[in-house]
Protein backbone atom coordinates (compact mmCIF):
# COMPACT_ATOMS: atom_id res chain seq x y z
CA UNK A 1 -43.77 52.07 63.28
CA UNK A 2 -42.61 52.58 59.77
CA UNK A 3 -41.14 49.50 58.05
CA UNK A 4 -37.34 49.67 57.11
CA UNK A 5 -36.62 48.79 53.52
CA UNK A 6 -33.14 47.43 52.22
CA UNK A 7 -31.77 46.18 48.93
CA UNK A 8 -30.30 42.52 48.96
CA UNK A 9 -26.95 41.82 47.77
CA UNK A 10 -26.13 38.57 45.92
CA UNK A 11 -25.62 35.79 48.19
CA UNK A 12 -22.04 34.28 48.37
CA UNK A 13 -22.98 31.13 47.64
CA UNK A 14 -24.21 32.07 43.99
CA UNK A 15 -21.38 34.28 42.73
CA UNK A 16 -19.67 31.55 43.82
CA UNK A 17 -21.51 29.19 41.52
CA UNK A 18 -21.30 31.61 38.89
CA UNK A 19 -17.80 31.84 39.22
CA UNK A 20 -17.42 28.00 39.07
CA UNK A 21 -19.86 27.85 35.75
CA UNK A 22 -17.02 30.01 34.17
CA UNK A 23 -14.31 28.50 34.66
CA UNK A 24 -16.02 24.93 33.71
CA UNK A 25 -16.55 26.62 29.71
CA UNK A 26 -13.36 27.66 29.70
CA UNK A 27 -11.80 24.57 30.20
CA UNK A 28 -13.85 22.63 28.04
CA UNK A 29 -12.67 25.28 25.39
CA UNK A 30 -9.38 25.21 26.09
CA UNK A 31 -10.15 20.97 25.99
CA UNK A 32 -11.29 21.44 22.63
CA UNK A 33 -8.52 23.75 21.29
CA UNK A 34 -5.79 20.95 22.42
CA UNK A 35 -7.81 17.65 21.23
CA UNK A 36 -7.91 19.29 17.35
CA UNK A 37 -6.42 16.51 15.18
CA UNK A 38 -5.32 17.78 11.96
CA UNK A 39 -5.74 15.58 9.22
CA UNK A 40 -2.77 14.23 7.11
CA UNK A 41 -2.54 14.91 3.53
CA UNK A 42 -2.05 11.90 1.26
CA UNK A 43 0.47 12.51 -1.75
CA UNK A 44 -1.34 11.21 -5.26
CA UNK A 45 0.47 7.29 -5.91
CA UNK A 46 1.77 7.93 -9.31
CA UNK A 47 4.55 5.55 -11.15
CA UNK A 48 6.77 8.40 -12.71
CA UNK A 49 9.86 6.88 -11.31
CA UNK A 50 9.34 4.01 -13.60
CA UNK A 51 10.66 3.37 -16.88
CA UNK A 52 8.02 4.21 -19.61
CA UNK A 53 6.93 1.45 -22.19
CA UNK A 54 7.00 2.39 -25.63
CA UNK A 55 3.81 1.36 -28.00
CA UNK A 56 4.44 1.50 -31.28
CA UNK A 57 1.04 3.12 -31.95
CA UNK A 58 -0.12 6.94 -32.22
CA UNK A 59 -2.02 7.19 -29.33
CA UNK A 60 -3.38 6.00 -26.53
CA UNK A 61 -6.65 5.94 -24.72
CA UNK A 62 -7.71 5.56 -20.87
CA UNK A 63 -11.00 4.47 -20.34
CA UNK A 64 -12.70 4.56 -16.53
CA UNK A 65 -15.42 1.79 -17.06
CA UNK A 66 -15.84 1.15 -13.58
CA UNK A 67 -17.92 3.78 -11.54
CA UNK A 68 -16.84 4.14 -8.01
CA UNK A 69 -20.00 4.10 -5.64
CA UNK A 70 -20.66 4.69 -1.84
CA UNK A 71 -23.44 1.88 -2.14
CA UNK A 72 -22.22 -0.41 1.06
CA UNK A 73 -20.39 -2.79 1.23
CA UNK A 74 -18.11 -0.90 -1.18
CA UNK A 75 -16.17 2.25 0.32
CA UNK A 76 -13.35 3.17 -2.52
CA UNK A 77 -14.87 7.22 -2.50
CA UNK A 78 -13.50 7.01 1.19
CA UNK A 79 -10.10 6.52 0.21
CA UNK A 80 -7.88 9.32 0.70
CA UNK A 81 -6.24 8.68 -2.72
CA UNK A 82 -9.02 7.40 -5.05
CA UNK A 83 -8.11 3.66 -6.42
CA UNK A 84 -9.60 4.82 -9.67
CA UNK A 85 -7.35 7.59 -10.00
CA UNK A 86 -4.27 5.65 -9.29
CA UNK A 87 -5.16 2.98 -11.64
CA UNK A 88 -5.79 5.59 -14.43
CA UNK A 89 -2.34 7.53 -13.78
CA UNK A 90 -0.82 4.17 -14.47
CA UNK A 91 -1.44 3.84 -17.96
CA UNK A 92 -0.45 7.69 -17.71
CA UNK A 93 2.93 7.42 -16.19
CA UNK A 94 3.84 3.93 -17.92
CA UNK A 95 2.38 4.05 -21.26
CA UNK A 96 4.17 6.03 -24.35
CA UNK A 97 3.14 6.43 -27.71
CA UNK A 98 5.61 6.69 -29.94
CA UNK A 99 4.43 4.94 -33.68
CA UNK A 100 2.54 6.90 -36.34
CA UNK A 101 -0.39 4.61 -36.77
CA UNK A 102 -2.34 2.95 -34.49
CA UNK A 103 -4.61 2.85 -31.05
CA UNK A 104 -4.10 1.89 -27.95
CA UNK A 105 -7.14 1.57 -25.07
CA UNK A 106 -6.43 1.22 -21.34
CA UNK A 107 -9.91 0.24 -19.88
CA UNK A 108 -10.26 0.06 -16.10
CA UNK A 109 -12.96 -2.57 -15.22
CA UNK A 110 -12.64 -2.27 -11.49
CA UNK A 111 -11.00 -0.13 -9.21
CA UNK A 112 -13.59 -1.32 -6.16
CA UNK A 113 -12.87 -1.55 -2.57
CA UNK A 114 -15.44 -3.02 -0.43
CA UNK A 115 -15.83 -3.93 3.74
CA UNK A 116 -16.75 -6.95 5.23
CA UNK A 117 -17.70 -6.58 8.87
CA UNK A 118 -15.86 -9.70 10.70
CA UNK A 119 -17.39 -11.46 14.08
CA UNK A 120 -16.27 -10.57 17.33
CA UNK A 121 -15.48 -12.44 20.78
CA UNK A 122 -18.65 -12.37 22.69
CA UNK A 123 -19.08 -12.05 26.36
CA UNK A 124 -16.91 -11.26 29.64
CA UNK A 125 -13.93 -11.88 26.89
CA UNK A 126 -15.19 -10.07 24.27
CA UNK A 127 -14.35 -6.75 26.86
CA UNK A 128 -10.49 -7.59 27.11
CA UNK A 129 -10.19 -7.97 23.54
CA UNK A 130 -9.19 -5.83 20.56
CA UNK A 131 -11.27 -7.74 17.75
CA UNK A 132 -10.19 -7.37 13.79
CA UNK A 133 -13.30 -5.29 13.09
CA UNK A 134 -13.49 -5.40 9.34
CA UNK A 135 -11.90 -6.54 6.76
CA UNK A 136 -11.36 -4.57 3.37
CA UNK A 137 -11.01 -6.24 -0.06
CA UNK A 138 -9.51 -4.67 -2.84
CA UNK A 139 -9.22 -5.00 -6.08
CA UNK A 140 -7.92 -3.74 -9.63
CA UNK A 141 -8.61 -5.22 -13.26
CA UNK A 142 -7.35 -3.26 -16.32
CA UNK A 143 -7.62 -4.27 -20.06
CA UNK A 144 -4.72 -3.32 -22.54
CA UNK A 145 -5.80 -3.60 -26.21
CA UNK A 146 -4.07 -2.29 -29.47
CA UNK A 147 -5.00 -2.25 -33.08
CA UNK A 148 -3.36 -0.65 -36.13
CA UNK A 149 -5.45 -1.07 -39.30
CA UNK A 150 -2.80 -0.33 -41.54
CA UNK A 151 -0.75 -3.56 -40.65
CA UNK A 152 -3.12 -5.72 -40.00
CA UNK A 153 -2.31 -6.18 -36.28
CA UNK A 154 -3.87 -6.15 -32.80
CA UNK A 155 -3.31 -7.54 -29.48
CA UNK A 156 -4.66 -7.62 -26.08
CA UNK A 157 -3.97 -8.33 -22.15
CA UNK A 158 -5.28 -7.78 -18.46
CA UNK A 159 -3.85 -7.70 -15.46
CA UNK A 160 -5.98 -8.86 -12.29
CA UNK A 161 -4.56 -8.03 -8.67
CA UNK A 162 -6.18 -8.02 -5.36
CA UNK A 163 -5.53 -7.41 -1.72
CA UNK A 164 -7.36 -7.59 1.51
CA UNK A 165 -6.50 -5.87 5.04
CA UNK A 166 -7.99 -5.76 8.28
CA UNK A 167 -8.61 -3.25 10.73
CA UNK A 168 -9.00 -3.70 14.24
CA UNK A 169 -12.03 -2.00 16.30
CA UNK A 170 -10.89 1.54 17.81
CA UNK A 171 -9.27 2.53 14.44
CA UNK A 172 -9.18 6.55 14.47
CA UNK A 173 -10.00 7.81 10.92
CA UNK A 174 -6.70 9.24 10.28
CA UNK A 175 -5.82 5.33 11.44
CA UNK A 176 -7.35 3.87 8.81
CA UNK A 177 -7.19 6.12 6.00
CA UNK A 178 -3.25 5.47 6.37
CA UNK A 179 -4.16 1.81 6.22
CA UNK A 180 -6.17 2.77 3.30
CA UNK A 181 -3.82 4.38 1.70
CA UNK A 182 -1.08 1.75 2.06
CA UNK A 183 -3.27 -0.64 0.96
CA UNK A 184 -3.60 1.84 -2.46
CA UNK A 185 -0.27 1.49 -2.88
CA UNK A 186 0.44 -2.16 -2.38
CA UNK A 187 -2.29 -3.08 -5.27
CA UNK A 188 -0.89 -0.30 -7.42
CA UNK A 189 2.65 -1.85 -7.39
CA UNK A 190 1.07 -5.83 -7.90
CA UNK A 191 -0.55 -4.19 -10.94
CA UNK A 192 2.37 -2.62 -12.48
CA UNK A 193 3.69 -5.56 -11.89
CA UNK A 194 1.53 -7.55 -13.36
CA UNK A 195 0.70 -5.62 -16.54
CA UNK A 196 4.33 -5.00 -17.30
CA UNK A 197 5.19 -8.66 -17.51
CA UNK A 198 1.49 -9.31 -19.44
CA UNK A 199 2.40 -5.97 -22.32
CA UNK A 200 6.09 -8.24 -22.66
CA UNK A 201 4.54 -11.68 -23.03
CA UNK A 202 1.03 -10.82 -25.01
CA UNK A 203 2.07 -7.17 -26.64
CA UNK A 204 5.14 -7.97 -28.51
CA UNK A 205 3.83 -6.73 -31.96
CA UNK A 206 3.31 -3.46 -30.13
CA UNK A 207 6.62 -3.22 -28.10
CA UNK A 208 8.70 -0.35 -29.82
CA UNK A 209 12.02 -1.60 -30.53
């Protein structure tokens, strides 16, 4: 008796498998296409629609003493609009020179932001609540000084601000680089502030008439 030879088709059970392997990719795709968050696009904090101050000297200088680091605890090169920069494009937007003799420096001695990690509840409680996860701590100091040899003159002032946030745990990134960048803007208006009143009261000899 001769032995009869046939060919095997696939079983149903593994197209059906197959089938099912498909259509799990494809939704995890089409999961990944809809979950995209686009990021936001921060506008640079400048101070153009203030009033500039005129300095009776011939020019001025802006000096970035302070070096931004991503050391930890400080985290100012993750800001979406760098406090450095916004404390420079003060003296930028603000400051005039309009005198024929003269120099003025603008020195920025800190433009730091730095995180503090904060405690959170502990146990069975510690699941049912949102802690304040961190807490950032800002900070701007900027040095005005002026000298003009020819009349025998010079002056100087600083302006010192600071501000703190927190930031709960949970915090998307977009989250809290708006929070960030409010913050930003907050300390840039408390130094405009500041230094405006500090060129009136300590500057005078310098304030073009």
């Amino acid at each position: 008796m001769s032995a009869a030879t046939s060919r095997l088709s696939p079983l149903p059970w593994a197209r059906l498998v197959t089938r099912l392997a498909c259509l799990v990719l494809a939704v995890v795709a089409l999961a990944a296409c809809e979950t995209r968050v686009e990021t936001p696009r921060y506008a640079d904090i400048t101070f153009a629609h203030q009033a500039q101050i005129a300095l009776d000297v011939a020019e001025i200088e802006v000096v970035r003493v302070y070096r931004p680091t991503a050391q930890p605890p400080n985290v100012e090169v993750e800001f979406p609009v760098s406090p450095l920069d916004t404390a420079a494009r003060w003296a930028v937007d603000r400051l005039r020179a309009v005198g024929s003799s003269g120099r003025a420096t603008v020195r920025i001695l800190d433009a730091s932001v730095v995180e503090r990690p904060l405690d959170k509840t502990e146990g069975v409680t510690g699941l049912f609540t949102t802690d304040q996860a961190e807490r950032y701590e800002a900070r701007f100091f900027v040095e005005l000084s002026a000298e003009d040899a020819n009349r025998g003159i010079a002056a100087q002032t600083t302006a010192e601000v600071s501000r703190s946030r927190t930031a709960p745990e949970g915090l998307t990134l977009n989250e809290r680089e708006a929070l960030w960048y409010e913050m930003t803007e907050k300390l840039a208006g408390d130094l405009d502030r500041q230094m405006s009143a500090n060129i009136r009261a300590h500057m005078g000899a310098f304030l073009a008439p």
